[in-house]
PDB file of N, CA and C in Angstrom:
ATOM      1  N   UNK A   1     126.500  73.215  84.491  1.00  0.00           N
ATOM      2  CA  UNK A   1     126.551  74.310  85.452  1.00  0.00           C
ATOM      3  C   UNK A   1     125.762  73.935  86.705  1.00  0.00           C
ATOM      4  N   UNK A   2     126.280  74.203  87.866  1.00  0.00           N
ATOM      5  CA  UNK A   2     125.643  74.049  88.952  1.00  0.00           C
ATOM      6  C   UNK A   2     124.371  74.900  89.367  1.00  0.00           C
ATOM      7  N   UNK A   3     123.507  74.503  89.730  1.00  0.00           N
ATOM      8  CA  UNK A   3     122.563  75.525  90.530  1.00  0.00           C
ATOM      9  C   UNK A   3     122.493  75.553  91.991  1.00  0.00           C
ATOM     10  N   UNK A   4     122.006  76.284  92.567  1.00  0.00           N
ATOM     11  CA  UNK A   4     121.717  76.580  93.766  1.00  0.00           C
ATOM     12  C   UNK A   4     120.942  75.182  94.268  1.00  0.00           C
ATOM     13  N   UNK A   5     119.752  75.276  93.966  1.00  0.00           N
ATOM     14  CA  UNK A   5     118.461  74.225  94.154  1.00  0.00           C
ATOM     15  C   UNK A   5     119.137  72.946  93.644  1.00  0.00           C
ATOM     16  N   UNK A   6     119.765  72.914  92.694  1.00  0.00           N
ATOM     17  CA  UNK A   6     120.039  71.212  92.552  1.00  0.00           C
ATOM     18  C   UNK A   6     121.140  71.171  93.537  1.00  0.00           C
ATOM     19  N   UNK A   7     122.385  71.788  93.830  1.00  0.00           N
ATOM     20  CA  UNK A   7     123.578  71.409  94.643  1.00  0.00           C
ATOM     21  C   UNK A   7     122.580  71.197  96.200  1.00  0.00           C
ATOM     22  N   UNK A   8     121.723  72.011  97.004  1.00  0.00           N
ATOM     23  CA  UNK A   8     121.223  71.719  98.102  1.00  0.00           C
ATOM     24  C   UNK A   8     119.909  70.395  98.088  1.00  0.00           C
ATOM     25  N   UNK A   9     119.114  70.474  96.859  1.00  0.00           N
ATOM     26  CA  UNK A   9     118.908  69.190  97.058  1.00  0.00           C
ATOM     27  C   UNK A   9     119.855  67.787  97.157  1.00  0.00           C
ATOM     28  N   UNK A  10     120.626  68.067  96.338  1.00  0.00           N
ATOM     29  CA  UNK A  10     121.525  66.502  96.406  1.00  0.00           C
ATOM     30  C   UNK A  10     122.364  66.519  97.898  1.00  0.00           C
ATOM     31  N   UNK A  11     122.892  67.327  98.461  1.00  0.00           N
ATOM     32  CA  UNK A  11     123.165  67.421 100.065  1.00  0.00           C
ATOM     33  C   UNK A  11     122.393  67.007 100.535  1.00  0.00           C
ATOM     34  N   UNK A  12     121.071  67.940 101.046  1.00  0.00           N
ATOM     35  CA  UNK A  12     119.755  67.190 101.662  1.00  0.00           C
ATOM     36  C   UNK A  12     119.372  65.908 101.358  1.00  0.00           C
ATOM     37  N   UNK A  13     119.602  65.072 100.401  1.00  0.00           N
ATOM     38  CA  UNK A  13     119.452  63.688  99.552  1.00  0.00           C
ATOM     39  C   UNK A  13     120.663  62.973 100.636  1.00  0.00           C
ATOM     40  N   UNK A  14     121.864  63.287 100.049  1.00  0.00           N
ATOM     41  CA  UNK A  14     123.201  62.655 100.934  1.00  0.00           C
ATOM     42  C   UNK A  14     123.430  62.561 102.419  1.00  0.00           C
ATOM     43  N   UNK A  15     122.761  64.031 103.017  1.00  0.00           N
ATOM     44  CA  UNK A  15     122.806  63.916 104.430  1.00  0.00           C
ATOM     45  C   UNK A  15     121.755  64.652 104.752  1.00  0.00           C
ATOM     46  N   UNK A  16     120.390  64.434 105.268  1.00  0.00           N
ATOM     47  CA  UNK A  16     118.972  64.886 106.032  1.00  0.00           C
ATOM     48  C   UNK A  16     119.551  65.287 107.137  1.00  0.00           C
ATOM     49  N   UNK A  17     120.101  64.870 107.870  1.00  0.00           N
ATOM     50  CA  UNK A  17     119.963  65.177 109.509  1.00  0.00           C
ATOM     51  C   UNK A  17     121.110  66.782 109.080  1.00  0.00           C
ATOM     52  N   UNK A  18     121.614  67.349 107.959  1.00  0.00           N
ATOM     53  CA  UNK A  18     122.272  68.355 108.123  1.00  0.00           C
ATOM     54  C   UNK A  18     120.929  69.651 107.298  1.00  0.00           C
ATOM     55  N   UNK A  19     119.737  69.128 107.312  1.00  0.00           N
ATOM     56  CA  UNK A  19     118.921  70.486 107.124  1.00  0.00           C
ATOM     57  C   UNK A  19     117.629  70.048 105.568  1.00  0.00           C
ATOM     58  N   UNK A  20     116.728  71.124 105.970  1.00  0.00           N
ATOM     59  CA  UNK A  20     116.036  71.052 104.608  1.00  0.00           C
ATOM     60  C   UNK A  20     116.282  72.034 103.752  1.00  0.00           C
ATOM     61  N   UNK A  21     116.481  71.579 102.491  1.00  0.00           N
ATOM     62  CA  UNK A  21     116.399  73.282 101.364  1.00  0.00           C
ATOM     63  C   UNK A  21     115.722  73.838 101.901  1.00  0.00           C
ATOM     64  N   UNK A  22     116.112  75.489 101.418  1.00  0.00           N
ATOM     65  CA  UNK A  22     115.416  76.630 102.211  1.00  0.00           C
ATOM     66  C   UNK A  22     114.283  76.504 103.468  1.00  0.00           C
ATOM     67  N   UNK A  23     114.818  75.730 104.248  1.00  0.00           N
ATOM     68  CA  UNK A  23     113.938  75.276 105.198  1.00  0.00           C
ATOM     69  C   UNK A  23     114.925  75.677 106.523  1.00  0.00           C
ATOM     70  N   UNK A  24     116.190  74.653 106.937  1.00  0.00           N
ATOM     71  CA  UNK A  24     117.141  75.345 107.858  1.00  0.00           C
ATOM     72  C   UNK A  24     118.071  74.904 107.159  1.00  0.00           C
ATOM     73  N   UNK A  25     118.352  74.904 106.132  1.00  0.00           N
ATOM     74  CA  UNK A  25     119.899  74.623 104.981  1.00  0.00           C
ATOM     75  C   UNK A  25     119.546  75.419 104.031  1.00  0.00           C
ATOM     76  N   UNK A  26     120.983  76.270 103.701  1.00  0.00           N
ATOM     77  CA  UNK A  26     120.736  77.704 102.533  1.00  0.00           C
ATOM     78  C   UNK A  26     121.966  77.007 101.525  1.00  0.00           C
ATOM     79  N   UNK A  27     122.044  76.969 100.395  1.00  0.00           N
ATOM     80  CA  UNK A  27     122.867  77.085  99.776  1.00  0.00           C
ATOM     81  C   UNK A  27     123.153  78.500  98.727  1.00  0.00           C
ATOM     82  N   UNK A  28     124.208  78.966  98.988  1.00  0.00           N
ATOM     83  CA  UNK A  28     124.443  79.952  97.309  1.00  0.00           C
ATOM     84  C   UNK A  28     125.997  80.616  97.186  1.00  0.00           C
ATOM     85  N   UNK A  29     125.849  80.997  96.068  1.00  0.00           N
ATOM     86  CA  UNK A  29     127.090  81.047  95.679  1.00  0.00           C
ATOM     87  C   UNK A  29     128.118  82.178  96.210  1.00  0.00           C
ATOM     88  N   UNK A  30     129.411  82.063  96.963  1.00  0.00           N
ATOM     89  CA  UNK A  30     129.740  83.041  97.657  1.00  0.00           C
ATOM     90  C   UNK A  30     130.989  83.764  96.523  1.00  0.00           C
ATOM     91  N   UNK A  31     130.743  85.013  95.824  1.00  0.00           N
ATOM     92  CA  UNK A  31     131.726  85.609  95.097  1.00  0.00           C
ATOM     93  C   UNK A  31     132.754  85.973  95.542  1.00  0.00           C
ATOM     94  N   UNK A  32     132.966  86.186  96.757  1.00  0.00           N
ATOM     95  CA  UNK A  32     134.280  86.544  97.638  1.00  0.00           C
ATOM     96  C   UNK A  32     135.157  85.378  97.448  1.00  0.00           C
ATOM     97  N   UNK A  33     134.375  84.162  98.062  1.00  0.00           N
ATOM     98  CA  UNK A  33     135.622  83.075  97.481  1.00  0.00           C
ATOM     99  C   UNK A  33     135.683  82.142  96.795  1.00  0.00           C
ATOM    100  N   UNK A  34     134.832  82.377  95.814  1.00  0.00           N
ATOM    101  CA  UNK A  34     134.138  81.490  94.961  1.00  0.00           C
ATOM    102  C   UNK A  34     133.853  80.303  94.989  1.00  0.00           C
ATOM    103  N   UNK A  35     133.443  80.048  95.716  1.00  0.00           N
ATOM    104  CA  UNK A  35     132.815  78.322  96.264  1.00  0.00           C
ATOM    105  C   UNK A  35     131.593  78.668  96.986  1.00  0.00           C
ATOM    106  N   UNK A  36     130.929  77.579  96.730  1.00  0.00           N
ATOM    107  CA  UNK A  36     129.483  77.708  97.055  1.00  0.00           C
ATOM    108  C   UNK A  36     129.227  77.460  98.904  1.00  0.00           C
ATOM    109  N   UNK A  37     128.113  78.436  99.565  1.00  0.00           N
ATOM    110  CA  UNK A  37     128.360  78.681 100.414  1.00  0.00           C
ATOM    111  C   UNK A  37     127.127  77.536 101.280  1.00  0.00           C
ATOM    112  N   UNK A  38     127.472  76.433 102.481  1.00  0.00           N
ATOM    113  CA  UNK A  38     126.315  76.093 102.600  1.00  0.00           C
ATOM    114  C   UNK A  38     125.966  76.300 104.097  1.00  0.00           C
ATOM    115  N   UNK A  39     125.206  76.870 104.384  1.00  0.00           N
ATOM    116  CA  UNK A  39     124.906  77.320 106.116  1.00  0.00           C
ATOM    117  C   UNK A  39     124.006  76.377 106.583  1.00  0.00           C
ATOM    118  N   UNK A  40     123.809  75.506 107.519  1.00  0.00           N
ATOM    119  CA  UNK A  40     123.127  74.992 108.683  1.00  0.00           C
ATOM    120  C   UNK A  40     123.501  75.000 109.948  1.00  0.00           C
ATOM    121  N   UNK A  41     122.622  74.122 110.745  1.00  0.00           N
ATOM    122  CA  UNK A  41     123.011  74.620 112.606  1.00  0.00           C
ATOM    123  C   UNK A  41     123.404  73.148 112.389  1.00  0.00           C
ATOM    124  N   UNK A  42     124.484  72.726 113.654  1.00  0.00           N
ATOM    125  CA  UNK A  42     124.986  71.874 114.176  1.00  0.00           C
ATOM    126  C   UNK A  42     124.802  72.345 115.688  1.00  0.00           C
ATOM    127  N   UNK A  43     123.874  71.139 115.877  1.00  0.00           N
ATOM    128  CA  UNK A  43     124.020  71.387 117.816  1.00  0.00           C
ATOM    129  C   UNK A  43     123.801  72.769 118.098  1.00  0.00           C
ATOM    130  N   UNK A  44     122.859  73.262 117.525  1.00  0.00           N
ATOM    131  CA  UNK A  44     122.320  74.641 117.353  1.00  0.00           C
ATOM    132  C   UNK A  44     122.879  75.826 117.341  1.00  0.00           C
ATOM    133  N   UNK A  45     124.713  75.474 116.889  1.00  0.00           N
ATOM    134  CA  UNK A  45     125.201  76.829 116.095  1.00  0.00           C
ATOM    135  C   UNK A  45     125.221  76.745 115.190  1.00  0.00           C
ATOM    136  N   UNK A  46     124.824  77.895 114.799  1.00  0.00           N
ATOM    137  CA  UNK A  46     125.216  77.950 112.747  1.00  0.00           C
ATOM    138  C   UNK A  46     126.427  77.518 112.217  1.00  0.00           C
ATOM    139  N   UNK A  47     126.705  77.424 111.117  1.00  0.00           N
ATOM    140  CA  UNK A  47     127.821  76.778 110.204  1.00  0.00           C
ATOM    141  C   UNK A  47     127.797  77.540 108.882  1.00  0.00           C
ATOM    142  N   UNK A  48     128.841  77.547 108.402  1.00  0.00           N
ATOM    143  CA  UNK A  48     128.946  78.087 107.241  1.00  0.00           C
ATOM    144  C   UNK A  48     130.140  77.131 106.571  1.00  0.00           C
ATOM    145  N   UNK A  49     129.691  76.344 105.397  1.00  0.00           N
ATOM    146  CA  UNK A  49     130.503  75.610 105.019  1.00  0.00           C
ATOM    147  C   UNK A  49     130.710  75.622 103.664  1.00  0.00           C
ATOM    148  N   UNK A  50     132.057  75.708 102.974  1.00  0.00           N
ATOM    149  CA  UNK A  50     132.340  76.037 101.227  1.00  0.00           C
ATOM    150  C   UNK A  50     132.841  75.474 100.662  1.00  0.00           C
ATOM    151  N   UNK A  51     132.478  75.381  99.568  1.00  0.00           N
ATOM    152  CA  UNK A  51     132.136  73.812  98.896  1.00  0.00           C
ATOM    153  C   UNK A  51     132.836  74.191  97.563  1.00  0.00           C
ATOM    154  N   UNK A  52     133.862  73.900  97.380  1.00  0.00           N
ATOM    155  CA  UNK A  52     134.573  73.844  95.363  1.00  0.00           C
ATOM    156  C   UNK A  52     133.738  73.522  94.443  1.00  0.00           C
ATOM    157  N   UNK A  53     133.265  74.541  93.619  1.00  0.00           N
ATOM    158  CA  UNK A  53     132.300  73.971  92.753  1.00  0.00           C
ATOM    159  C   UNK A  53     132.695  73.158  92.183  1.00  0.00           C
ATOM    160  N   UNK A  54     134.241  72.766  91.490  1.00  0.00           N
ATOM    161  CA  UNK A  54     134.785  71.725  90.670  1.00  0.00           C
ATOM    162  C   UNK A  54     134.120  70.443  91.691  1.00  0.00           C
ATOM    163  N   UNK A  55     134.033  70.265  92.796  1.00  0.00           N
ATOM    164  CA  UNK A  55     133.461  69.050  93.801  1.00  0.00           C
ATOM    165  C   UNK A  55     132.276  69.284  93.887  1.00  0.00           C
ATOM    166  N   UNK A  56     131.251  70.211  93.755  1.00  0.00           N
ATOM    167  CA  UNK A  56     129.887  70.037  93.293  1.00  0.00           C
ATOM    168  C   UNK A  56     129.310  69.534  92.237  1.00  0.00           C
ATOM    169  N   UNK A  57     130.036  70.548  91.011  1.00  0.00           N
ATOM    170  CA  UNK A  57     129.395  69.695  89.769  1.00  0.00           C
ATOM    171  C   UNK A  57     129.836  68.222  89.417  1.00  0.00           C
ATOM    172  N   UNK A  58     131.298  67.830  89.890  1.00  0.00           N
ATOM    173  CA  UNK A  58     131.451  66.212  89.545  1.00  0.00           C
ATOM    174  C   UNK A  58     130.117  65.548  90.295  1.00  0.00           C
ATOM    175  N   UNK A  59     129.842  65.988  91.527  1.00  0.00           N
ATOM    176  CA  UNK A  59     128.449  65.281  92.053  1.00  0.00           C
ATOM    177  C   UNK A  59     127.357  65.186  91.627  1.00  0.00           C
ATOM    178  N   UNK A  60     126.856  66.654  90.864  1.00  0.00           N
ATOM    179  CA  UNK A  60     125.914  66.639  90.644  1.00  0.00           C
ATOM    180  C   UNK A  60     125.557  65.473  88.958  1.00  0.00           C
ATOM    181  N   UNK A  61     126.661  65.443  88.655  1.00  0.00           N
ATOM    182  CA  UNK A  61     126.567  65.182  87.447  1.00  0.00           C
ATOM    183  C   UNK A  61     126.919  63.621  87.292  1.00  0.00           C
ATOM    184  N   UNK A  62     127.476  63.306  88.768  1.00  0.00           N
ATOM    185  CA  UNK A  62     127.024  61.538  88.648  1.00  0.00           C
ATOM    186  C   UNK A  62     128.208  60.731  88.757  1.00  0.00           C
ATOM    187  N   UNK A  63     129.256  61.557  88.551  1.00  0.00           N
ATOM    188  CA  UNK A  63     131.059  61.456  88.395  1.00  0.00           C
ATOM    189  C   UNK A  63     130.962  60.622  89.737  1.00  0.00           C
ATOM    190  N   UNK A  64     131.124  61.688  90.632  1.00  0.00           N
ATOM    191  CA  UNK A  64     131.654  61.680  91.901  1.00  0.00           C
ATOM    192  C   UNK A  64     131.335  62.413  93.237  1.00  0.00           C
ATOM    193  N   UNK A  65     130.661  61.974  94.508  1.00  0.00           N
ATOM    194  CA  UNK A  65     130.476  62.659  95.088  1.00  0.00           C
ATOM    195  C   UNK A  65     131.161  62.622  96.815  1.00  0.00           C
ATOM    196  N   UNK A  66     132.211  61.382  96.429  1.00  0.00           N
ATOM    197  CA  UNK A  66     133.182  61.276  97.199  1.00  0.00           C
ATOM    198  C   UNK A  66     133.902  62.872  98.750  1.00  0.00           C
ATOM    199  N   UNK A  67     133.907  63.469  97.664  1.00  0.00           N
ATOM    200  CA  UNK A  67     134.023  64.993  98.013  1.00  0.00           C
ATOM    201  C   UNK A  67     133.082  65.588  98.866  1.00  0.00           C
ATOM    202  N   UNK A  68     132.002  65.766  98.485  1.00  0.00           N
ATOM    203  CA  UNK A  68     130.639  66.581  98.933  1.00  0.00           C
ATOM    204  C   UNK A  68     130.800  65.309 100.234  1.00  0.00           C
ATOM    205  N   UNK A  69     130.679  63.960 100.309  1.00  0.00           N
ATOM    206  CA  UNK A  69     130.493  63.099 101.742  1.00  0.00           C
ATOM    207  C   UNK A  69     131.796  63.520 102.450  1.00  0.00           C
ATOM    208  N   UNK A  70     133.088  63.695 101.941  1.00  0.00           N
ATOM    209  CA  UNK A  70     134.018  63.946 103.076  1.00  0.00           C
ATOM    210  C   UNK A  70     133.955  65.267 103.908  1.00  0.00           C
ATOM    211  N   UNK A  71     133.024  65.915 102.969  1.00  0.00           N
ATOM    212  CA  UNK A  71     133.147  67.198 103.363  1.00  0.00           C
ATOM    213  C   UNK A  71     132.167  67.579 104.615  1.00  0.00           C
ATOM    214  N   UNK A  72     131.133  66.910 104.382  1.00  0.00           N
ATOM    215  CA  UNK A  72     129.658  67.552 104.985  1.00  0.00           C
ATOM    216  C   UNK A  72     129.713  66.137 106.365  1.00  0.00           C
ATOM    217  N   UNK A  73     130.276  65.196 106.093  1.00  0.00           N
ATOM    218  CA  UNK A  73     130.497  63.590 107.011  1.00  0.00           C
ATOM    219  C   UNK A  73     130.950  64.419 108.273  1.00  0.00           C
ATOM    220  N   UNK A  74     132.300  65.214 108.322  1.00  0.00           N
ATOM    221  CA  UNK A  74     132.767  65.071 109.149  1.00  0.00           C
ATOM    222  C   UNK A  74     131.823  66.272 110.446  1.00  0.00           C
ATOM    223  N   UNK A  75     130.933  66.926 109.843  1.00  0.00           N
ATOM    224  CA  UNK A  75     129.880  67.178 110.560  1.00  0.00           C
ATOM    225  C   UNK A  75     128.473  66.760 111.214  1.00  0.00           C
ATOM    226  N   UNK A  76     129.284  65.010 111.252  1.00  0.00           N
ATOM    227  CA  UNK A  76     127.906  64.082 111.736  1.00  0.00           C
ATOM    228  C   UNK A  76     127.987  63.458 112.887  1.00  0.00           C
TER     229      UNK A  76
END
């Protein structure tokens, strides 16, 4: 199962320049569309970006994180 704190540490791990846990990067889980929700500023607007948990937990868990870099990359 995914958590909050482990899915935003391993982001913050993969890409720094997109925020610190609860610092200026939020992660949590959005029930409306069920994918996890991750907010930081780019070029100092906010972002809101949602993430398939099926592509979180393969990451977190060592599979694959192919996903989580295509996803969060193209905001670099």
């Amino acid at each position: 199962m995914v958590t909050r704190s482990e899915l935003c540490e391993k982001i913050s791990n993969i890409y720094p320049e997109l925020g610190e846990c609860d610092h200026n990067m939020a992660v949590g889980w959005d029930e409306q569309n069920q994918a996890w929700a991750v907010d930081f500023k780019l070029k100092g607007q906010p972002v809101r970006h949602y993430l398939e948990d099926a592509d979180a937990a393969a990451c977190l868990i060592g599979r694959q994180c192919v996903g989580v870099g295509i996803e969060f990359g193209q905001f670099l």
